[in-house]
PDB file of N, CA and C in Angstrom:
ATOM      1  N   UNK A   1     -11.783   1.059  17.106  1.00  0.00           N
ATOM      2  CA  UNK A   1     -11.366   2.086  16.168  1.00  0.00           C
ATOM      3  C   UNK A   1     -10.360   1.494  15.190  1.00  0.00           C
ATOM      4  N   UNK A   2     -10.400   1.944  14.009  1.00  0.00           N
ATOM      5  CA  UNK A   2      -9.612   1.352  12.723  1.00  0.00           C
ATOM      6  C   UNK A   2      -8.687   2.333  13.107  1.00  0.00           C
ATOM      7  N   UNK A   3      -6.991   1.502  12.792  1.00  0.00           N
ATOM      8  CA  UNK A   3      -6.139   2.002  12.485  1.00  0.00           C
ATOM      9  C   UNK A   3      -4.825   0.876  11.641  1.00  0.00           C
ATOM     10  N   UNK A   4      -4.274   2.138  10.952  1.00  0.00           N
ATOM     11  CA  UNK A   4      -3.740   1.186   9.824  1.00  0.00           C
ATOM     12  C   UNK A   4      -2.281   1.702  10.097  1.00  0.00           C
ATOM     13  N   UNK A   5      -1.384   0.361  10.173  1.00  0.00           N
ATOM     14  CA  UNK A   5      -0.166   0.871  10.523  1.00  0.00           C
ATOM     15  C   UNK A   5       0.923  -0.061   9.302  1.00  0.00           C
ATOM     16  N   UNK A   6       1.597   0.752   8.648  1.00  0.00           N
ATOM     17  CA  UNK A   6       2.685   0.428   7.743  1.00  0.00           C
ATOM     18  C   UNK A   6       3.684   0.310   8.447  1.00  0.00           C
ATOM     19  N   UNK A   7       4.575  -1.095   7.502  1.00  0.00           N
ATOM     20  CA  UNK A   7       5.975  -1.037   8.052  1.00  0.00           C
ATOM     21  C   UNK A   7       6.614  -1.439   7.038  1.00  0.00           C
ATOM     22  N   UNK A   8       8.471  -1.819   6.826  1.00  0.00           N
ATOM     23  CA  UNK A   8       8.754  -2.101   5.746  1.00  0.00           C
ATOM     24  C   UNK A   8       9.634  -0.919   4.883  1.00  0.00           C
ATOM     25  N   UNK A   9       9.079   0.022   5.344  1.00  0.00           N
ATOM     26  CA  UNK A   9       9.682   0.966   4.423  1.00  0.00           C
ATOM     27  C   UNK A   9      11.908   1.120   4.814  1.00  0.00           C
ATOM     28  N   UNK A  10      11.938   1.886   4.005  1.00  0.00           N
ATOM     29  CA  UNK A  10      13.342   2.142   4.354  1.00  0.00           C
ATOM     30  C   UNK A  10      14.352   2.939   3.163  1.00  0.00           C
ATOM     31  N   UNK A  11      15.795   2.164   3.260  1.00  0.00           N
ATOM     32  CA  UNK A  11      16.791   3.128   2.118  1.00  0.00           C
ATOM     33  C   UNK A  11      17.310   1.755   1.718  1.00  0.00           C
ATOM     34  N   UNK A  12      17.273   2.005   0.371  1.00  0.00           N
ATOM     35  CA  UNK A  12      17.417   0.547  -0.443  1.00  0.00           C
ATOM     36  C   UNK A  12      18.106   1.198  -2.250  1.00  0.00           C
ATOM     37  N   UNK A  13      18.653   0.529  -2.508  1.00  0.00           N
ATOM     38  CA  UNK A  13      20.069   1.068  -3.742  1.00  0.00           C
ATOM     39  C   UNK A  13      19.130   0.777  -5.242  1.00  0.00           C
ATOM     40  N   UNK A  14      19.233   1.362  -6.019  1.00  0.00           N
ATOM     41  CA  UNK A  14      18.189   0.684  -7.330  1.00  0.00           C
ATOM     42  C   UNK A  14      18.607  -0.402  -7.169  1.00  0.00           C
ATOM     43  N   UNK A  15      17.555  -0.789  -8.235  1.00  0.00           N
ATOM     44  CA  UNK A  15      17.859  -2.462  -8.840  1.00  0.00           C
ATOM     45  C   UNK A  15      17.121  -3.365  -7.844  1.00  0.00           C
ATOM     46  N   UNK A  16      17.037  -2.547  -6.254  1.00  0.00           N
ATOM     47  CA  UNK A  16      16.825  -3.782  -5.097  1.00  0.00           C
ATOM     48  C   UNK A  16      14.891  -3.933  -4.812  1.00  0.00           C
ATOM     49  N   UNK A  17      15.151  -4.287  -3.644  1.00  0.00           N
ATOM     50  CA  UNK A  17      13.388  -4.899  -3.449  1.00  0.00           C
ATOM     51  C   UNK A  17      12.577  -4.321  -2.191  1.00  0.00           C
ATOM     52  N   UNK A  18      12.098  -4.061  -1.938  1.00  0.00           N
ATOM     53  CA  UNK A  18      11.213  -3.780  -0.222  1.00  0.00           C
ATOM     54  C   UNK A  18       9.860  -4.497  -0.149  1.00  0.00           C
ATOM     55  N   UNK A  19       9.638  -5.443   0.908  1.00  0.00           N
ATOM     56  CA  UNK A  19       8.541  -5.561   1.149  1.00  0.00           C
ATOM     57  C   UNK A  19       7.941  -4.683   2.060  1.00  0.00           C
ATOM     58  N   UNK A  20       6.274  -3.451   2.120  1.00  0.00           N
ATOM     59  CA  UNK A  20       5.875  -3.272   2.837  1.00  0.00           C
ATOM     60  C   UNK A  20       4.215  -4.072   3.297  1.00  0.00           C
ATOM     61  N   UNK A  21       4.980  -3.441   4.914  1.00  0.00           N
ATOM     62  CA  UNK A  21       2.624  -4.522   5.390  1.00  0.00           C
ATOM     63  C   UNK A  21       2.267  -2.984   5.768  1.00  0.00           C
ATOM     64  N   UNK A  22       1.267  -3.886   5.606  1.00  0.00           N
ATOM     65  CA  UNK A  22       0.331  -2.775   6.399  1.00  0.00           C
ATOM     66  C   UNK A  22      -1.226  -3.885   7.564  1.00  0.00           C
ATOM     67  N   UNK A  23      -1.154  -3.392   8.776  1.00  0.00           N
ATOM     68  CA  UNK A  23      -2.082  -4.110   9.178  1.00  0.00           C
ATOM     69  C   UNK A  23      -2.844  -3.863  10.278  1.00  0.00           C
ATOM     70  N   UNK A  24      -4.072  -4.087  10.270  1.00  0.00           N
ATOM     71  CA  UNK A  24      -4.972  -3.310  10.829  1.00  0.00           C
ATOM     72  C   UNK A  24      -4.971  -3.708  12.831  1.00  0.00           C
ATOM     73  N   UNK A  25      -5.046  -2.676  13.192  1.00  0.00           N
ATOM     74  CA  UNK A  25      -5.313  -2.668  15.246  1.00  0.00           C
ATOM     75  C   UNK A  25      -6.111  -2.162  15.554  1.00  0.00           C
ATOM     76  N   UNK A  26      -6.560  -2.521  16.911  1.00  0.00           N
ATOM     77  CA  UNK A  26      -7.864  -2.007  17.873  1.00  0.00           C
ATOM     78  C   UNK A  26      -8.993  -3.214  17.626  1.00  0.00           C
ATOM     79  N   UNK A  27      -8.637  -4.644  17.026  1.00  0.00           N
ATOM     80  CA  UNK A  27      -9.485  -5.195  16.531  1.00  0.00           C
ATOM     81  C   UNK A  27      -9.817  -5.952  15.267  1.00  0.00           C
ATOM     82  N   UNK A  28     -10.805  -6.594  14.868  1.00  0.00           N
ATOM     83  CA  UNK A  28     -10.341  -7.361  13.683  1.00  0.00           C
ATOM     84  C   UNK A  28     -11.462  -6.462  12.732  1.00  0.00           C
ATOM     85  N   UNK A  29     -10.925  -5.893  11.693  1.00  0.00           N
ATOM     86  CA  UNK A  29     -12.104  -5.619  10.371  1.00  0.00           C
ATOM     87  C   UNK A  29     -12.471  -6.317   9.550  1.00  0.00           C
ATOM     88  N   UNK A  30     -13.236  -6.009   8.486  1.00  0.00           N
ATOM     89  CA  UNK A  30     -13.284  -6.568   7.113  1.00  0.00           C
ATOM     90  C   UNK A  30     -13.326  -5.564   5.972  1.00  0.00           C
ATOM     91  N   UNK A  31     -12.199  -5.728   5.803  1.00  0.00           N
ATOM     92  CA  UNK A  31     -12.440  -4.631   4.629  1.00  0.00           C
ATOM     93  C   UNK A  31     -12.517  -4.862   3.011  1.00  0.00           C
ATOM     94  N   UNK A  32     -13.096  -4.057   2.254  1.00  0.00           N
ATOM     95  CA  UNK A  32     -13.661  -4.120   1.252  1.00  0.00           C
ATOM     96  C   UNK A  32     -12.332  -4.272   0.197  1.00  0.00           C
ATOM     97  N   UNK A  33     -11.762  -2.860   0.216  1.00  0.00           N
ATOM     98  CA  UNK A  33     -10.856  -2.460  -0.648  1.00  0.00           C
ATOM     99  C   UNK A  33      -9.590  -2.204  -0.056  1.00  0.00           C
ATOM    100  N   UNK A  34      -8.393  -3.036  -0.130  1.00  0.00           N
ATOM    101  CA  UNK A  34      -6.978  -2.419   0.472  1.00  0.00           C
ATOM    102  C   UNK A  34      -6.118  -1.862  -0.777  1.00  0.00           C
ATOM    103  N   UNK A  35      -5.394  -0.765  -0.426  1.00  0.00           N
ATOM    104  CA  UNK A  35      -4.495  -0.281  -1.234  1.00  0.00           C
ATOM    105  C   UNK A  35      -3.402   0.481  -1.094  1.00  0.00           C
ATOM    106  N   UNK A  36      -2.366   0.637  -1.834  1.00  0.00           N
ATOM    107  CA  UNK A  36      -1.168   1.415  -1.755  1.00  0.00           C
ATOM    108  C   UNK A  36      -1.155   3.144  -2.775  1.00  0.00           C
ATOM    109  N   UNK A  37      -1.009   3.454  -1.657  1.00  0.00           N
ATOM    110  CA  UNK A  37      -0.943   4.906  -2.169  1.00  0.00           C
ATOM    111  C   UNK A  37       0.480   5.849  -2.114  1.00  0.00           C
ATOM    112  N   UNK A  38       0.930   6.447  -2.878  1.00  0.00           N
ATOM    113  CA  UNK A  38       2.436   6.861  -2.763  1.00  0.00           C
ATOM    114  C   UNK A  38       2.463   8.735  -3.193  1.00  0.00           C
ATOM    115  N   UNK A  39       3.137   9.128  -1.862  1.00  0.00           N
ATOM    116  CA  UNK A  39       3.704  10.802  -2.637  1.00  0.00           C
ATOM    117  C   UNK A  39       4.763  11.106  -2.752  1.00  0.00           C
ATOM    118  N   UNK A  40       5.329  12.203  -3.746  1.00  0.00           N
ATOM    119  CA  UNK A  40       6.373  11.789  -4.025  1.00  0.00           C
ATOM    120  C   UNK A  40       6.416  13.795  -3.275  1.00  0.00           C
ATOM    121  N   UNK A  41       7.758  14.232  -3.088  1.00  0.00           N
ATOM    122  CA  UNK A  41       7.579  15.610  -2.699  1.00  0.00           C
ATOM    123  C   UNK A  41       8.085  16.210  -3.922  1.00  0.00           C
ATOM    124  N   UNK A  42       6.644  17.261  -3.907  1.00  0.00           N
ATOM    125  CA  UNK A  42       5.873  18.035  -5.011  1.00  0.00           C
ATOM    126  C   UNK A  42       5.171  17.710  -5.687  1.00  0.00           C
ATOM    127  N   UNK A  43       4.590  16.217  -5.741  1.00  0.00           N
ATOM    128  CA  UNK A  43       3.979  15.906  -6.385  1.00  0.00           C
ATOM    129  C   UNK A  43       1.811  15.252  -5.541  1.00  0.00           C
ATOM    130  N   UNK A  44       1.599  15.008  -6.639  1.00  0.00           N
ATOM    131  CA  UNK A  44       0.032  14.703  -5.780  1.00  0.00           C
ATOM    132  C   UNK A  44      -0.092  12.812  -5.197  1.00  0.00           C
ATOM    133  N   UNK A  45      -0.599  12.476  -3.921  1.00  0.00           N
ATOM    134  CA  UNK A  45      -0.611  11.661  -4.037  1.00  0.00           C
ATOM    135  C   UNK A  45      -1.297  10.801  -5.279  1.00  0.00           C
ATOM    136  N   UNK A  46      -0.637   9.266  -5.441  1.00  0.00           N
ATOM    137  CA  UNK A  46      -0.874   8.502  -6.868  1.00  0.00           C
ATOM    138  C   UNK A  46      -1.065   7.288  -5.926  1.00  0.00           C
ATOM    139  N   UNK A  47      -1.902   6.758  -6.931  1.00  0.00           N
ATOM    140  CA  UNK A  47      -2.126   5.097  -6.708  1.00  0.00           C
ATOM    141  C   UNK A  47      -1.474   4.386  -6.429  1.00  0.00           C
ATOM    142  N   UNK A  48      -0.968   3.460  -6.234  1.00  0.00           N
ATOM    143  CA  UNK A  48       0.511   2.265  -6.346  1.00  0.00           C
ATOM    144  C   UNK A  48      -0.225   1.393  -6.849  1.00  0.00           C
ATOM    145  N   UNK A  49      -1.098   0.223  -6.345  1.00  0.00           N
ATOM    146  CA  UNK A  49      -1.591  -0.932  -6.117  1.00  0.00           C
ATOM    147  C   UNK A  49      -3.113  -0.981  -5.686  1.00  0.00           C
ATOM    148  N   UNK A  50      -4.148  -1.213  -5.366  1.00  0.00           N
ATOM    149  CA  UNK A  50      -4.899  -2.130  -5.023  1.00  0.00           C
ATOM    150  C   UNK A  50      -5.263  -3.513  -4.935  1.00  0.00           C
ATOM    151  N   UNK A  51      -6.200  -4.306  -4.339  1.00  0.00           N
ATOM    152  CA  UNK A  51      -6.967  -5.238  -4.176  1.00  0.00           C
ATOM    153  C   UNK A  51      -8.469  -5.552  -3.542  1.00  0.00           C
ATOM    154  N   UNK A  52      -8.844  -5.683  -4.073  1.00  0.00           N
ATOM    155  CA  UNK A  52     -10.572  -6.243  -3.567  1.00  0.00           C
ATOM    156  C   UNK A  52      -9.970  -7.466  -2.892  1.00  0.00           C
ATOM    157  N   UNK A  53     -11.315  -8.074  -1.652  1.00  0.00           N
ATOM    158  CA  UNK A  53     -11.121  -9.171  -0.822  1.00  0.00           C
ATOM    159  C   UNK A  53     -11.071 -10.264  -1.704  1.00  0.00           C
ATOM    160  N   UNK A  54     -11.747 -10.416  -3.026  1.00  0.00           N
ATOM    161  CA  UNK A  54     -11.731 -11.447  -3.630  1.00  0.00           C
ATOM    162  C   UNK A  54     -10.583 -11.297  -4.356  1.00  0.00           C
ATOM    163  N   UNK A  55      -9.449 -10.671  -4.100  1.00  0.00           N
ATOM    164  CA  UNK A  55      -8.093 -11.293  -4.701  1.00  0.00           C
ATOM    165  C   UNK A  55      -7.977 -10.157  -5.863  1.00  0.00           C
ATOM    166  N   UNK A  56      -8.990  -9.700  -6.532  1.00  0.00           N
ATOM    167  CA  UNK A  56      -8.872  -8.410  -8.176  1.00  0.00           C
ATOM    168  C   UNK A  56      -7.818  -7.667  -7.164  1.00  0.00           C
ATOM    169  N   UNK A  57      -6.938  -7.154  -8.752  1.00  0.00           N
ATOM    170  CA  UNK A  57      -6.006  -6.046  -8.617  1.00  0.00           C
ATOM    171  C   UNK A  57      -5.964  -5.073  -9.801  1.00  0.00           C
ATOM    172  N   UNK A  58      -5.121  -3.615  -9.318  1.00  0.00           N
ATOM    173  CA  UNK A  58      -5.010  -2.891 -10.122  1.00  0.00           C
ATOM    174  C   UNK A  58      -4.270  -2.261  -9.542  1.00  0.00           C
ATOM    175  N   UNK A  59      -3.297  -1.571 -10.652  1.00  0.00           N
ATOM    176  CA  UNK A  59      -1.761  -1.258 -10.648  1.00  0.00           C
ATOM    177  C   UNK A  59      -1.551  -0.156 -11.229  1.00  0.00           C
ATOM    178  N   UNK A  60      -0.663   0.770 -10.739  1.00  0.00           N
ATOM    179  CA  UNK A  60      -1.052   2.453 -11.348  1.00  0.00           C
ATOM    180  C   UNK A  60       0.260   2.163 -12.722  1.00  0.00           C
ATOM    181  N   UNK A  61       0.264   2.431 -13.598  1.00  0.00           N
ATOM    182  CA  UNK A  61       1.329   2.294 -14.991  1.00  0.00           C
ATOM    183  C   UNK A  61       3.101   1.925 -14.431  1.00  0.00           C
ATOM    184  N   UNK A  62       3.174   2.947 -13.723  1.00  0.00           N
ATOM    185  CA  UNK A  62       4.678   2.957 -13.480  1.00  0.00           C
ATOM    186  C   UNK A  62       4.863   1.995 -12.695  1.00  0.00           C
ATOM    187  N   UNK A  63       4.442   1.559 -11.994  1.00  0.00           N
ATOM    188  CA  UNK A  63       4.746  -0.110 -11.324  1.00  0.00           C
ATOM    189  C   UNK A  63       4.192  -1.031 -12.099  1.00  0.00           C
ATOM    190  N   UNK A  64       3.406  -1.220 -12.800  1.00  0.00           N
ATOM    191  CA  UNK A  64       2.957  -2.639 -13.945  1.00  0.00           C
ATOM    192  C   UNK A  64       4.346  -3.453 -13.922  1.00  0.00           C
ATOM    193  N   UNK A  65       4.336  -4.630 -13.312  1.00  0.00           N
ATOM    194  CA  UNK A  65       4.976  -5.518 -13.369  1.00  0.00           C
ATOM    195  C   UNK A  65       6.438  -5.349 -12.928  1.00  0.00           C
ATOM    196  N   UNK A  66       6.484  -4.890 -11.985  1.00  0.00           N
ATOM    197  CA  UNK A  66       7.151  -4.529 -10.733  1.00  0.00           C
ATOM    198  C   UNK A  66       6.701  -4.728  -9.437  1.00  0.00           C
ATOM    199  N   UNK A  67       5.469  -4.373  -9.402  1.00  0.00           N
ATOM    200  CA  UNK A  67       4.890  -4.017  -8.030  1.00  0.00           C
ATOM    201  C   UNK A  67       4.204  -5.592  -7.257  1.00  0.00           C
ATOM    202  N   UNK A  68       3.887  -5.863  -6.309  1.00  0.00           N
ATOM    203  CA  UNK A  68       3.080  -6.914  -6.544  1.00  0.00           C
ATOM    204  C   UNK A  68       1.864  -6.978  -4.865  1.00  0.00           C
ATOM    205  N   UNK A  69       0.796  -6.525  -5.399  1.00  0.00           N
ATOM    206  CA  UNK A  69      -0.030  -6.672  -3.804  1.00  0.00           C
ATOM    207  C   UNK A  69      -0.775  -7.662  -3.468  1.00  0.00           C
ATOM    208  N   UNK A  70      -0.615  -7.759  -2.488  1.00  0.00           N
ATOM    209  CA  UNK A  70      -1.587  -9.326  -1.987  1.00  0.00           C
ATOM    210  C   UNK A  70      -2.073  -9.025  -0.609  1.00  0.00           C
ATOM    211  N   UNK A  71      -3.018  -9.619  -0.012  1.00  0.00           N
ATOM    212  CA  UNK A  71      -3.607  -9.557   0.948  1.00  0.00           C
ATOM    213  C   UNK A  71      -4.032 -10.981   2.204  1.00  0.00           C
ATOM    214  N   UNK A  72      -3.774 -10.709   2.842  1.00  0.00           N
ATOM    215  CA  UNK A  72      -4.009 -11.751   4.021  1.00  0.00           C
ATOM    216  C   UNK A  72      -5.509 -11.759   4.601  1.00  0.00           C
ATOM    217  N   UNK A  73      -7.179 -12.013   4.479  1.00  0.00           N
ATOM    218  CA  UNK A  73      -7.443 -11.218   4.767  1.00  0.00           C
ATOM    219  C   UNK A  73      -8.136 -11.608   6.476  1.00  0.00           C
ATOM    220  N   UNK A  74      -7.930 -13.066   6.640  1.00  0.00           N
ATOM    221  CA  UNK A  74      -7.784 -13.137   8.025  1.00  0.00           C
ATOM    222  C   UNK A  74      -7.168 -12.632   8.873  1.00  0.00           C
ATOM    223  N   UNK A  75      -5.860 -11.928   8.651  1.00  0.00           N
ATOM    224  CA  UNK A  75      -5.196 -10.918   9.389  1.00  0.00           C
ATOM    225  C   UNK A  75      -5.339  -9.472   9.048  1.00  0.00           C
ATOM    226  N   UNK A  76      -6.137  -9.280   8.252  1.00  0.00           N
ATOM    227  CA  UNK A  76      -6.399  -7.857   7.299  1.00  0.00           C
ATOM    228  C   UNK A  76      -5.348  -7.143   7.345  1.00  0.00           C
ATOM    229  N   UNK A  77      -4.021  -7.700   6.345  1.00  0.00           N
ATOM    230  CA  UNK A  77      -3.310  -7.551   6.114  1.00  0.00           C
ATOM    231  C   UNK A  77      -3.163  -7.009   5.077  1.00  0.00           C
ATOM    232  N   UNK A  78      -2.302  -6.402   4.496  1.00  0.00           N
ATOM    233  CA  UNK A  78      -1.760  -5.947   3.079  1.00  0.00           C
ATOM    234  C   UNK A  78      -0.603  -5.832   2.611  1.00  0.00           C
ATOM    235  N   UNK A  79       0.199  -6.608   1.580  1.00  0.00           N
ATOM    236  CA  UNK A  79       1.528  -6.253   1.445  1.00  0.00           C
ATOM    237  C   UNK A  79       1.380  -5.095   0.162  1.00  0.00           C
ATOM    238  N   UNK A  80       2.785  -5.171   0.163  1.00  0.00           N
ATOM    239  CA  UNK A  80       2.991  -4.597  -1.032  1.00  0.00           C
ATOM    240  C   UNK A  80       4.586  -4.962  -1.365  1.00  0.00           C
ATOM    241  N   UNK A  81       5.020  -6.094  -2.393  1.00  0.00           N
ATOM    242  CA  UNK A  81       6.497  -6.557  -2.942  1.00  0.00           C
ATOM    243  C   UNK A  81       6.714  -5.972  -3.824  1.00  0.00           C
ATOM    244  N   UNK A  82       7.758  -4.790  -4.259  1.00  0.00           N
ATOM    245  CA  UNK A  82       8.429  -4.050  -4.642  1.00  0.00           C
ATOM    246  C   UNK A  82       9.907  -4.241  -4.825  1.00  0.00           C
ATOM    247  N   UNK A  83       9.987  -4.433  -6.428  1.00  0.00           N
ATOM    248  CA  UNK A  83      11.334  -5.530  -7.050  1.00  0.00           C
ATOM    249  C   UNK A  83      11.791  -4.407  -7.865  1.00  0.00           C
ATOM    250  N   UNK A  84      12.731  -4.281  -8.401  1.00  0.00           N
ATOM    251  CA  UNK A  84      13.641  -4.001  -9.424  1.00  0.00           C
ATOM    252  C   UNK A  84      13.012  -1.999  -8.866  1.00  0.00           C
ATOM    253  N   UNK A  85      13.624  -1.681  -7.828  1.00  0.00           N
ATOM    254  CA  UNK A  85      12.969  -0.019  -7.189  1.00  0.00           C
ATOM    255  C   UNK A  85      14.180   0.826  -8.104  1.00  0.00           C
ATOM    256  N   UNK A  86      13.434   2.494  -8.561  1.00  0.00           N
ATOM    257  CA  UNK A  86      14.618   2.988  -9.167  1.00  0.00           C
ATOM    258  C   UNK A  86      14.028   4.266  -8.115  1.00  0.00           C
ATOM    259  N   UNK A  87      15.214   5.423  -8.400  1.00  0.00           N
ATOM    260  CA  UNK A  87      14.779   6.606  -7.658  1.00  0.00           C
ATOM    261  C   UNK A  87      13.749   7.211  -7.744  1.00  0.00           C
ATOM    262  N   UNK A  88      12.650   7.327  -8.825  1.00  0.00           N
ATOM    263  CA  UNK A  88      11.257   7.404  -9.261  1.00  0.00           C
ATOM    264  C   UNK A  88      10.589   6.892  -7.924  1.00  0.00           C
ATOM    265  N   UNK A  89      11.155   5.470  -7.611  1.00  0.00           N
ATOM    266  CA  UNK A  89       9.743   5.161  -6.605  1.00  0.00           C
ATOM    267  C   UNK A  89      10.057   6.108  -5.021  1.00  0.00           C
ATOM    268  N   UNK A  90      10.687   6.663  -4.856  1.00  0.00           N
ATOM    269  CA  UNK A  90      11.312   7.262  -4.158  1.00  0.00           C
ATOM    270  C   UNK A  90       9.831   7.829  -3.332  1.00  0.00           C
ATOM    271  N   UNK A  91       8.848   7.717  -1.973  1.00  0.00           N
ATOM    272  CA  UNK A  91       8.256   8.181  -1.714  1.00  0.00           C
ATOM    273  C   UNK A  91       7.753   7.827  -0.386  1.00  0.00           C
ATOM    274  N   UNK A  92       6.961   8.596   0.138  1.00  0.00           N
ATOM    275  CA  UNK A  92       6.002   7.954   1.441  1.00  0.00           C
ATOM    276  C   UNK A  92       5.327   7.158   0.355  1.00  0.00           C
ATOM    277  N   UNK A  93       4.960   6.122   1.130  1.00  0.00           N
ATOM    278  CA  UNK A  93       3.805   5.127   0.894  1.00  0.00           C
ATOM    279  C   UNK A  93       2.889   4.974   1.846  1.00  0.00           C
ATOM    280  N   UNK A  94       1.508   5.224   1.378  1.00  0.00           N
ATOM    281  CA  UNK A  94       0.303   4.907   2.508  1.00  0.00           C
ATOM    282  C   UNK A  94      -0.292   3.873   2.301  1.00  0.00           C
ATOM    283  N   UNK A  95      -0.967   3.111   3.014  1.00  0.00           N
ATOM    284  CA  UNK A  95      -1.779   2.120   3.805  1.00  0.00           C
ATOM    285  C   UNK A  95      -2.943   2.942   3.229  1.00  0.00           C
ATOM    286  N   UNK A  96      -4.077   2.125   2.395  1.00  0.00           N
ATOM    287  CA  UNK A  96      -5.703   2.868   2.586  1.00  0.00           C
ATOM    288  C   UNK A  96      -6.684   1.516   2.709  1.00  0.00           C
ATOM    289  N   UNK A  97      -7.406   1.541   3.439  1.00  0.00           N
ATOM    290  CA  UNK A  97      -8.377   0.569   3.132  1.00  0.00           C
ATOM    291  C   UNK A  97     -10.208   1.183   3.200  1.00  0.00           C
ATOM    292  N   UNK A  98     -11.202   0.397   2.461  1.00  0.00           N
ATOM    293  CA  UNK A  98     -12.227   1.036   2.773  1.00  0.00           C
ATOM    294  C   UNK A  98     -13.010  -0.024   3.533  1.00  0.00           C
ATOM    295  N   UNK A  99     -14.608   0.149   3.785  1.00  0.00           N
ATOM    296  CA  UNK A  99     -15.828  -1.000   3.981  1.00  0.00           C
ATOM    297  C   UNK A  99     -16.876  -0.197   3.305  1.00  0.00           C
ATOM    298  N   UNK A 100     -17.143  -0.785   2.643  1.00  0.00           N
ATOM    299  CA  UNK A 100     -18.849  -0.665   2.106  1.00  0.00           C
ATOM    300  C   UNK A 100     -20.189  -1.011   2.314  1.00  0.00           C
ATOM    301  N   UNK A 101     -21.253  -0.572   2.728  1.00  0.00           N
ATOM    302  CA  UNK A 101     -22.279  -1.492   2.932  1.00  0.00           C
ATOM    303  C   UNK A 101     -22.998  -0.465   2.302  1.00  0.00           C
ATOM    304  N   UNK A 102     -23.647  -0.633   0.905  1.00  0.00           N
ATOM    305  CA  UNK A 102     -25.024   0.052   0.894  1.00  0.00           C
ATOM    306  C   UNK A 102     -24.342   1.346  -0.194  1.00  0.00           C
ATOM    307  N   UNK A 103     -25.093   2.021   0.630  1.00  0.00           N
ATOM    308  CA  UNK A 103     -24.396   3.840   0.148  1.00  0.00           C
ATOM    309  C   UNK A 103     -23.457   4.292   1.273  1.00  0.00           C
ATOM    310  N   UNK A 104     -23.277   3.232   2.127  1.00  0.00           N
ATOM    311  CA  UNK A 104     -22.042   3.812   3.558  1.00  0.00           C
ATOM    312  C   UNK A 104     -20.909   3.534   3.068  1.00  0.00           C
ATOM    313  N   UNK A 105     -20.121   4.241   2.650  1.00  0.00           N
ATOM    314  CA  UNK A 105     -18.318   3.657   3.210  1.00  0.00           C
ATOM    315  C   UNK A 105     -17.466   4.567   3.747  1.00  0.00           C
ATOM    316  N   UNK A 106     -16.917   3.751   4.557  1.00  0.00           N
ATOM    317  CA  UNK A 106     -16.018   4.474   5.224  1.00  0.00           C
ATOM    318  C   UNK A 106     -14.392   4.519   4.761  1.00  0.00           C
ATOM    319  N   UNK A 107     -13.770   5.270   4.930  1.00  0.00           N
ATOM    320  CA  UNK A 107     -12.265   5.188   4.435  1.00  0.00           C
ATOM    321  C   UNK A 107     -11.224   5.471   5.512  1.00  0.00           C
ATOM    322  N   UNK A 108     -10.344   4.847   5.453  1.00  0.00           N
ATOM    323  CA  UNK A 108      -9.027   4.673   6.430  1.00  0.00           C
ATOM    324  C   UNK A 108      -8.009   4.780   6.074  1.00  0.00           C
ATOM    325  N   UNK A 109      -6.791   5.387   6.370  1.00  0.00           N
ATOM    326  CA  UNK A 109      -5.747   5.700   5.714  1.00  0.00           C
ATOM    327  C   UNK A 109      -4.954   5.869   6.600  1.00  0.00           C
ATOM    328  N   UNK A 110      -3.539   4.905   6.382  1.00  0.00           N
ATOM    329  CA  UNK A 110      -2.742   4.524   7.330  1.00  0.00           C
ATOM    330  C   UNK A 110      -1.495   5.978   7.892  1.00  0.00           C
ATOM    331  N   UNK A 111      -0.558   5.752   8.603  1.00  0.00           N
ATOM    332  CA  UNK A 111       0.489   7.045   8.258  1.00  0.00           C
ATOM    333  C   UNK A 111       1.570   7.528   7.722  1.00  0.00           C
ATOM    334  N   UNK A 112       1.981   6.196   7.009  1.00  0.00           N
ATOM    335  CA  UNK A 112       2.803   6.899   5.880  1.00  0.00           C
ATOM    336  C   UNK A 112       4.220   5.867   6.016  1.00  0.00           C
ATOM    337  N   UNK A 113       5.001   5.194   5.187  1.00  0.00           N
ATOM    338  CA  UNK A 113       5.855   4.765   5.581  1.00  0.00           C
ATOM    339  C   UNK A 113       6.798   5.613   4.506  1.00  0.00           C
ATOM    340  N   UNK A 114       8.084   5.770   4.795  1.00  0.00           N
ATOM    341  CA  UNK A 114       9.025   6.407   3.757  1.00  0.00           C
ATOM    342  C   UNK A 114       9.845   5.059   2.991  1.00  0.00           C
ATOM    343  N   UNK A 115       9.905   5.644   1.359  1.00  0.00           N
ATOM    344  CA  UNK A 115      10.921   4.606   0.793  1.00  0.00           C
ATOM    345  C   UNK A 115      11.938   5.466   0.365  1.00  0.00           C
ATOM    346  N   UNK A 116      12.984   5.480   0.505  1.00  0.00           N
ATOM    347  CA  UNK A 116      13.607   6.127  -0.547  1.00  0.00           C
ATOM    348  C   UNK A 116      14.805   5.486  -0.982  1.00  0.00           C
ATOM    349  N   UNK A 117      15.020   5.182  -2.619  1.00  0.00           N
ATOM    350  CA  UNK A 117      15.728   4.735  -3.762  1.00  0.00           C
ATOM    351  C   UNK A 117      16.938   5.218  -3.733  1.00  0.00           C
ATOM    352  N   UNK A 118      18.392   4.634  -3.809  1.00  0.00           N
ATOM    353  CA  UNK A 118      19.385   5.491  -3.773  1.00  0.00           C
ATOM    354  C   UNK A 118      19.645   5.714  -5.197  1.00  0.00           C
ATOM    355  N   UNK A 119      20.328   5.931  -6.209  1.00  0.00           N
ATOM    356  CA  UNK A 119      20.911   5.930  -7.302  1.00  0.00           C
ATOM    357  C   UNK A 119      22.331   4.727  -7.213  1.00  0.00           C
TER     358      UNK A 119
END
């Protein structure tokens, strides 16, 4: 059984940095698509980050060149390096990954790590 577990998160002052992982148990996967997903309270979850296995990324506006994701994928791993944080990024962050084969995919979604930005 896929399960996706985040860590990393925490309470960190602007200006500063957090690395989070995220990484998969019960076994080894392969997954297609890993990504960072963030809510903020009241708001809808938003994108953060992605990556495809072959290394492509994409970055939701408000982190562009801030954010930075990379992937391990012998350990089906996922980071996510998070530099210069202001109270904006202030949120749970989720773990998502998919697999594709065909017209099948399945989706996984980790449980949530909290960040929150001080002023």
């Amino acid at each position: 059984q896929v399960n996706l577990v985040e860590s990393g998160g925490g309470l960190v002052q602007s200006g500063g940095s957090l690395r989070l992982s995220c990484a998969s148990t019960g076994g080894f996967f392969r997954f297609d698509l890993m990504a960072w997903y963030r809510q903020a309270p009241g708001k809808q979850r938003e994108l953060v980050a992605a990556a495809t296995e072959d290394g492509s990324t994409n970055y939701g506006d408000s982190v562009k060149g801030r954010f930075t994701i990379t992937r391990d994928n012998a350990k089906a791993t996922v980071y996510l390096q998070m530099n210069s944080l202001t109270p904006e990024d202030t949120a749970v962050y989720y773990c998502y990954a998919d697999r594709e084969s065909g017209r099948y995919v399945a989706n996984y979604w980790g449980q949530g790590t909290p960040v929150t930005v001080s002023s």
